[in-house]
Protein backbone atom coordinates (compact mmCIF):
# COMPACT_ATOMS: atom_id res chain seq x y z
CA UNK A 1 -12.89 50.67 -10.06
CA UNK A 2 -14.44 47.54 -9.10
CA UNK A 3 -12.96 44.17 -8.56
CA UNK A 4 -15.31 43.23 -11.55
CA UNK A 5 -14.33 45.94 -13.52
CA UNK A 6 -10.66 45.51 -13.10
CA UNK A 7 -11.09 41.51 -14.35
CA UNK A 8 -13.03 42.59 -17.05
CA UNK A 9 -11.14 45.15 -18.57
CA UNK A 10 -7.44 44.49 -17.54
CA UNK A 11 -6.97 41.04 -17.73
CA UNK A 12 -3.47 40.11 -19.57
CA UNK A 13 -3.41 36.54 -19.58
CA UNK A 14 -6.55 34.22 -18.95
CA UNK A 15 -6.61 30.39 -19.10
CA UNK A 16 -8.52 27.11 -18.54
CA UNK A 17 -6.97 25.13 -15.57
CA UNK A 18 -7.86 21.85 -13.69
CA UNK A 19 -8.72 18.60 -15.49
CA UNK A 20 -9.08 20.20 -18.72
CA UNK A 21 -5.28 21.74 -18.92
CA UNK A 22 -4.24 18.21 -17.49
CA UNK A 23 -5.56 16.11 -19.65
CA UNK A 24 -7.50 14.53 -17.43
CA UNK A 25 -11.10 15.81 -18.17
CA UNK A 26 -14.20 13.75 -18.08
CA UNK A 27 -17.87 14.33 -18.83
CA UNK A 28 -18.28 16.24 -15.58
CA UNK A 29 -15.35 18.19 -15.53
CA UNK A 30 -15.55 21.73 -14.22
CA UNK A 31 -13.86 24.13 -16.42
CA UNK A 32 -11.52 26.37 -14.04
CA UNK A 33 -10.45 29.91 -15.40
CA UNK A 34 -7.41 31.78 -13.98
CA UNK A 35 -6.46 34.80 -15.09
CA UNK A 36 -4.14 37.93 -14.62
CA UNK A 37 -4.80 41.08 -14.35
CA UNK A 38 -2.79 44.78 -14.67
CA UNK A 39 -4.10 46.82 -11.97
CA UNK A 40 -3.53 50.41 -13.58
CA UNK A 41 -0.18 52.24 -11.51
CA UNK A 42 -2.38 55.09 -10.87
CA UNK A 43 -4.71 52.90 -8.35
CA UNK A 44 -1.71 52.57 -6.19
CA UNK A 45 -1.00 56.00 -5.40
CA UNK A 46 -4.49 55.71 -3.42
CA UNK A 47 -4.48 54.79 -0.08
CA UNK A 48 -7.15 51.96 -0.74
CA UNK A 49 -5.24 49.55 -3.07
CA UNK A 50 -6.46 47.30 -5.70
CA UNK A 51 -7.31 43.81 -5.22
CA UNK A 52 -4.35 41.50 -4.93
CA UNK A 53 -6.89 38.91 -6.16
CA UNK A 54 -10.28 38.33 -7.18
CA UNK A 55 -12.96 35.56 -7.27
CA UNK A 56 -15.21 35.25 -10.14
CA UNK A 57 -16.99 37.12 -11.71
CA UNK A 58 -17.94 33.66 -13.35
CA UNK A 59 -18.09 30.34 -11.87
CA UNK A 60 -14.45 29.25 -11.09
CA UNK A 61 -12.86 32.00 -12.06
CA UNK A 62 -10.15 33.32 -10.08
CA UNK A 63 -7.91 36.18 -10.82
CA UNK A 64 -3.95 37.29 -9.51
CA UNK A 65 -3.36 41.02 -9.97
CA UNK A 66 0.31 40.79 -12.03
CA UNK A 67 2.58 41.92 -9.33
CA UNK A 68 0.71 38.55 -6.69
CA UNK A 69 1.29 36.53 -9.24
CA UNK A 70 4.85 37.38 -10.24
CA UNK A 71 5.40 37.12 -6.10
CA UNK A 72 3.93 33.70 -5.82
CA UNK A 73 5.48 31.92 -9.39
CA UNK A 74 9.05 33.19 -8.13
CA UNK A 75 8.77 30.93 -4.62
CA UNK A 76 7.56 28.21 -7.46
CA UNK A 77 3.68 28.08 -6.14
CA UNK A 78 2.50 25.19 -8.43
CA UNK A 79 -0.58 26.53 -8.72
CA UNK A 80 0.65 29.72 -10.18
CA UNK A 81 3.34 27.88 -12.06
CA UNK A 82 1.63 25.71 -13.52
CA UNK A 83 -0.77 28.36 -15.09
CA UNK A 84 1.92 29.86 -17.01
CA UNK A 85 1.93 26.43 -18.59
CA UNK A 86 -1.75 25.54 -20.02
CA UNK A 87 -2.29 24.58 -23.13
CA UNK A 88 -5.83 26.08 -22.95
CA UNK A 89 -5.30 29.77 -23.43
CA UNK A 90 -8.79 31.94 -23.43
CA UNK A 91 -7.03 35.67 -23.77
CA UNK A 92 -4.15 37.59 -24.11
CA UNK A 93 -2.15 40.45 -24.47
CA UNK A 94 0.61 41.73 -25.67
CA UNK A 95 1.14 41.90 -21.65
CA UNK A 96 0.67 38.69 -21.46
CA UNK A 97 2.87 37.24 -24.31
CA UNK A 98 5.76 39.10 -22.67
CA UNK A 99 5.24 37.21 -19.46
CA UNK A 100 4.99 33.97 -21.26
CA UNK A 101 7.64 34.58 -22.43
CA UNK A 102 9.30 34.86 -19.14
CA UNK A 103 8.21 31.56 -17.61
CA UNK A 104 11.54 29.88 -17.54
CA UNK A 105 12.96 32.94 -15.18
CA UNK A 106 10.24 31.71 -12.59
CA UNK A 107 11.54 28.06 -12.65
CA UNK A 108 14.49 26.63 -10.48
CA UNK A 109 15.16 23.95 -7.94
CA UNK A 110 13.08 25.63 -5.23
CA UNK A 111 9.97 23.83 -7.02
CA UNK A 112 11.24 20.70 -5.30
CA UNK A 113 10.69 22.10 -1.93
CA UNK A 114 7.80 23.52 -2.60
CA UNK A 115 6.23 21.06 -4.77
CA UNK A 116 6.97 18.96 -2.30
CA UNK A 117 5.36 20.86 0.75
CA UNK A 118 2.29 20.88 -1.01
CA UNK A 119 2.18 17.33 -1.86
CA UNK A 120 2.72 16.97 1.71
CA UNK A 121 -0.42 18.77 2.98
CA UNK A 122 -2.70 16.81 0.66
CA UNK A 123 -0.96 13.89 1.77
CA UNK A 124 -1.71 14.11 5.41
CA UNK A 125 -5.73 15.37 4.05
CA UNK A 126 -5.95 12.12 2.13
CA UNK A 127 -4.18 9.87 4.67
CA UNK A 128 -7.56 11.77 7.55
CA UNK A 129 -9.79 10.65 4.79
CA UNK A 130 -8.45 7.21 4.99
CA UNK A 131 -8.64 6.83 8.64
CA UNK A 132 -12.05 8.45 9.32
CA UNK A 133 -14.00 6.75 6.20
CA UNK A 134 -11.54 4.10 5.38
CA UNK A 135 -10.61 5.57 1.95
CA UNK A 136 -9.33 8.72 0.47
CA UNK A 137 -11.11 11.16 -1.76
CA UNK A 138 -9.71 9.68 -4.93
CA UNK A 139 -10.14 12.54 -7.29
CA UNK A 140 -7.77 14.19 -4.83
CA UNK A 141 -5.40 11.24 -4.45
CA UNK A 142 -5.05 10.96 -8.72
CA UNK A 143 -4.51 15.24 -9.11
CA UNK A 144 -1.50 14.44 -5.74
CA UNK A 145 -0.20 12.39 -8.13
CA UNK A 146 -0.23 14.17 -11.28
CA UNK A 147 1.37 16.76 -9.48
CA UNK A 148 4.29 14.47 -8.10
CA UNK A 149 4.87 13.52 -11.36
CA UNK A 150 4.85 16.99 -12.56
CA UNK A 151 7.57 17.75 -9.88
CA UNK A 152 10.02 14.98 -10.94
CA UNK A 153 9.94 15.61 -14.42
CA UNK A 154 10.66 19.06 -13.90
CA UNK A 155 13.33 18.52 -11.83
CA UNK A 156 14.42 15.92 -14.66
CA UNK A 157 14.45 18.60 -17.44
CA UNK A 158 14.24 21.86 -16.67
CA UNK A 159 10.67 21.47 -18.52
CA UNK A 160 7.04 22.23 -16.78
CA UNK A 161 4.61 19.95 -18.45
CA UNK A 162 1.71 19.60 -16.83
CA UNK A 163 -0.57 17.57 -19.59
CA UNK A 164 -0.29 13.85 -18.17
CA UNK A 165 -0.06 12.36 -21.65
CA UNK A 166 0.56 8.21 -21.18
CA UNK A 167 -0.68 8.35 -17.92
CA UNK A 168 -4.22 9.30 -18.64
CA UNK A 169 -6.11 6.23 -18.34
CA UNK A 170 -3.90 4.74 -15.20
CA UNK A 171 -4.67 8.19 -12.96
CA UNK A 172 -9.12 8.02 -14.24
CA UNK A 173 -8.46 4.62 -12.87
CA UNK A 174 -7.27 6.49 -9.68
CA UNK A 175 -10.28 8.33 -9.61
CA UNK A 176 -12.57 5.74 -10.16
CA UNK A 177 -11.51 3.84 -7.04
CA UNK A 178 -10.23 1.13 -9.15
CA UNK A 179 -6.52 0.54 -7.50
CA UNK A 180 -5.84 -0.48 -4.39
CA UNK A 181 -4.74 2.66 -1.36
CA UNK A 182 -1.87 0.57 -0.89
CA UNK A 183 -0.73 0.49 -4.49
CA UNK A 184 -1.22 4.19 -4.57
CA UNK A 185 0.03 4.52 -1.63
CA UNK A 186 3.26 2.85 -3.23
CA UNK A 187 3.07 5.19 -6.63
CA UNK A 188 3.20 8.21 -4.25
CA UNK A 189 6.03 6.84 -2.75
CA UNK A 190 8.18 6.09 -5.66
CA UNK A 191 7.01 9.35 -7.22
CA UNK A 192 8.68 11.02 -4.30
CA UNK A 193 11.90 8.91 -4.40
CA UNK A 194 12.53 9.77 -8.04
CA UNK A 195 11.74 13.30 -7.35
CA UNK A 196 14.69 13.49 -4.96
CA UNK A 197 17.06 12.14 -7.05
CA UNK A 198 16.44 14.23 -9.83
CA UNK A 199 17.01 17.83 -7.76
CA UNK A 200 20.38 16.38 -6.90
CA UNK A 201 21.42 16.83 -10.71
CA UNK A 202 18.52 19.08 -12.03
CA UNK A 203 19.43 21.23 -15.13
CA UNK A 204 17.51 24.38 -13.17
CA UNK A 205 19.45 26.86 -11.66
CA UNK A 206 19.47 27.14 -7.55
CA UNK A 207 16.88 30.28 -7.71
CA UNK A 208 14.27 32.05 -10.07
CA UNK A 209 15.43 34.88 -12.33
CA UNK A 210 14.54 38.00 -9.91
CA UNK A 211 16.30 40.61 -11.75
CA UNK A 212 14.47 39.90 -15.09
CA UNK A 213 11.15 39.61 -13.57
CA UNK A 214 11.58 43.00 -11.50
CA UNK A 215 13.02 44.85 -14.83
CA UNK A 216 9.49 43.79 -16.28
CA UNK A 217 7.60 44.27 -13.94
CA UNK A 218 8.67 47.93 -13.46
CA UNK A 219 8.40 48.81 -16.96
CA UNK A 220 4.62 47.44 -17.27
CA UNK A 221 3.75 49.69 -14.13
CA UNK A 222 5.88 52.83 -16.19
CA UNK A 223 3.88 52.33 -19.27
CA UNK A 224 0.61 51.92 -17.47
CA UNK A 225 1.33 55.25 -15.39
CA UNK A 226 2.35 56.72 -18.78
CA UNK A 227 -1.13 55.45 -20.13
CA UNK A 228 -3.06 57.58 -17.48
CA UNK A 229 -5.51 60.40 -18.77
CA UNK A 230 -3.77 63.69 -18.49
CA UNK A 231 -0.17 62.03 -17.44
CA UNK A 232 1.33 63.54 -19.96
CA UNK A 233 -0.13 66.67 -19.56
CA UNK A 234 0.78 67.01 -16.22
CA UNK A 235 4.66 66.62 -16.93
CA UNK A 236 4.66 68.95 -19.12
CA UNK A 237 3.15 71.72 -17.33
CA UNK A 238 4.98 71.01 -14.08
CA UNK A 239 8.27 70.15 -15.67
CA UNK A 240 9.11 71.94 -18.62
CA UNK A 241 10.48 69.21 -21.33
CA UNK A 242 8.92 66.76 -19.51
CA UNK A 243 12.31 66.40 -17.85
CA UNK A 244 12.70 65.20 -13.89
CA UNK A 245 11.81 68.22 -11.83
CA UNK A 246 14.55 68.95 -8.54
């Protein structure tokens, strides 16, 4: 089974990302696609396994095989958090409503450390930008925002939004050049500050819900191996009853 084939025809949960699921979209606005798909159980009893991820097929378009994704949303990636949260859904499942359905068990305090790493490493890209041209990139410098904001008012509810809302027109002024580095500069800053304050009396617990994200994960893989042609079949020829052989 291809890469392509395994996008195509196993995707659980698909979405539009980027400006568009931020409510920041323009004109010229890409739309970005991520998706996630089952890899059937069977393809892992092969000593080639299936993809962890995949690029495309489409412009884009990029892809987490379930169990990568469940790995990276429980040490609160924002990328992969935050997909969990768009308001732009393009397909799903009944796969895929379950694990909607588990997004809170993916969200605790670790987001501030890792939200926070992240924002760090654009940070110091922007901050080269600004000493080698003499001003940063500033789509970058309004979605390093966005994201800082994300992070505090998580950490202030419990609550991943990731749609800017009010803030709309003051981050397209970002982009446009139209405030000063130093005042953004200044917003980052703040952004941060606030963030800190609010882990110290977040209403997320210390860690993600492992347990409930294992028990579903292992039950998707059992009903997928179930699914296999001639599963059945097998068990009941080798095991009488379809019982557990010894």
């Amino acid at each position: 089974m291809t890469p392509e084939e395994l996008v195509a025809g196993h995707t659980v949960y698909s979405c539009v990302m980027g400006s568009r699921a931020f409510g920041l979209a323009t004109e010229d606005s890409d739309t970005d696609v991520r998706g996630i798909y089952l890899a059937p159980t069977e393809l892992f009893w092969r000593f080639e396994k299936p993809p962890t991820h995949v690029e495309g097929p489409a412009d884009e378009q990029f892809s987490w095989e379930l169990e990568r994704f469940c790995e990276l949303a429980l040490r609160a990636n924002p990328n992969v958090l935050e997909c969990l949260h768009s308001p732009l859904v393009e397909h799903i499942d009944d796969t895929g409503r379950e694990l909607l359905a588990l997004r809170g068990a993916f969200l605790s305090r670790q987001a501030h450390a890792t939200f926070a790493r992240y924002a760090l490493g654009q940070r110091k890209k922007l901050d080269a930008d600004v000493r080698q041209h003499g001003a940063p990139r500033w789509k970058h410098a309004m979605h390093l925002l966005r994201l800082l904001m994300s992070c505090r008012d998580l950490l202030r509810t419990g609550v991943l939004t990731i749609d800017v809302g009010a803030e709309r027109e003051r981050l397209l002024a970002v982009k446009r050049g139209e405030i000063s580095w130093a005042e953004v500069e200044s917003w980052m800053a703040r952004l941060v500050t606030e963030s800190d304050e609010a882990a110290a009396t977040s209403p997320l617990p210390p860690g993600p819900d492992l347990a409930r994200v294992a028990e579903f994960l292992f039950r998707v893989r059992r009903e997928s191996a179930l699914k296999a042609d001639g599963y059945d079949e097998v068990v009941r020829r080798v095991v009488p009853g379809g019982g557990v052989g010894r």
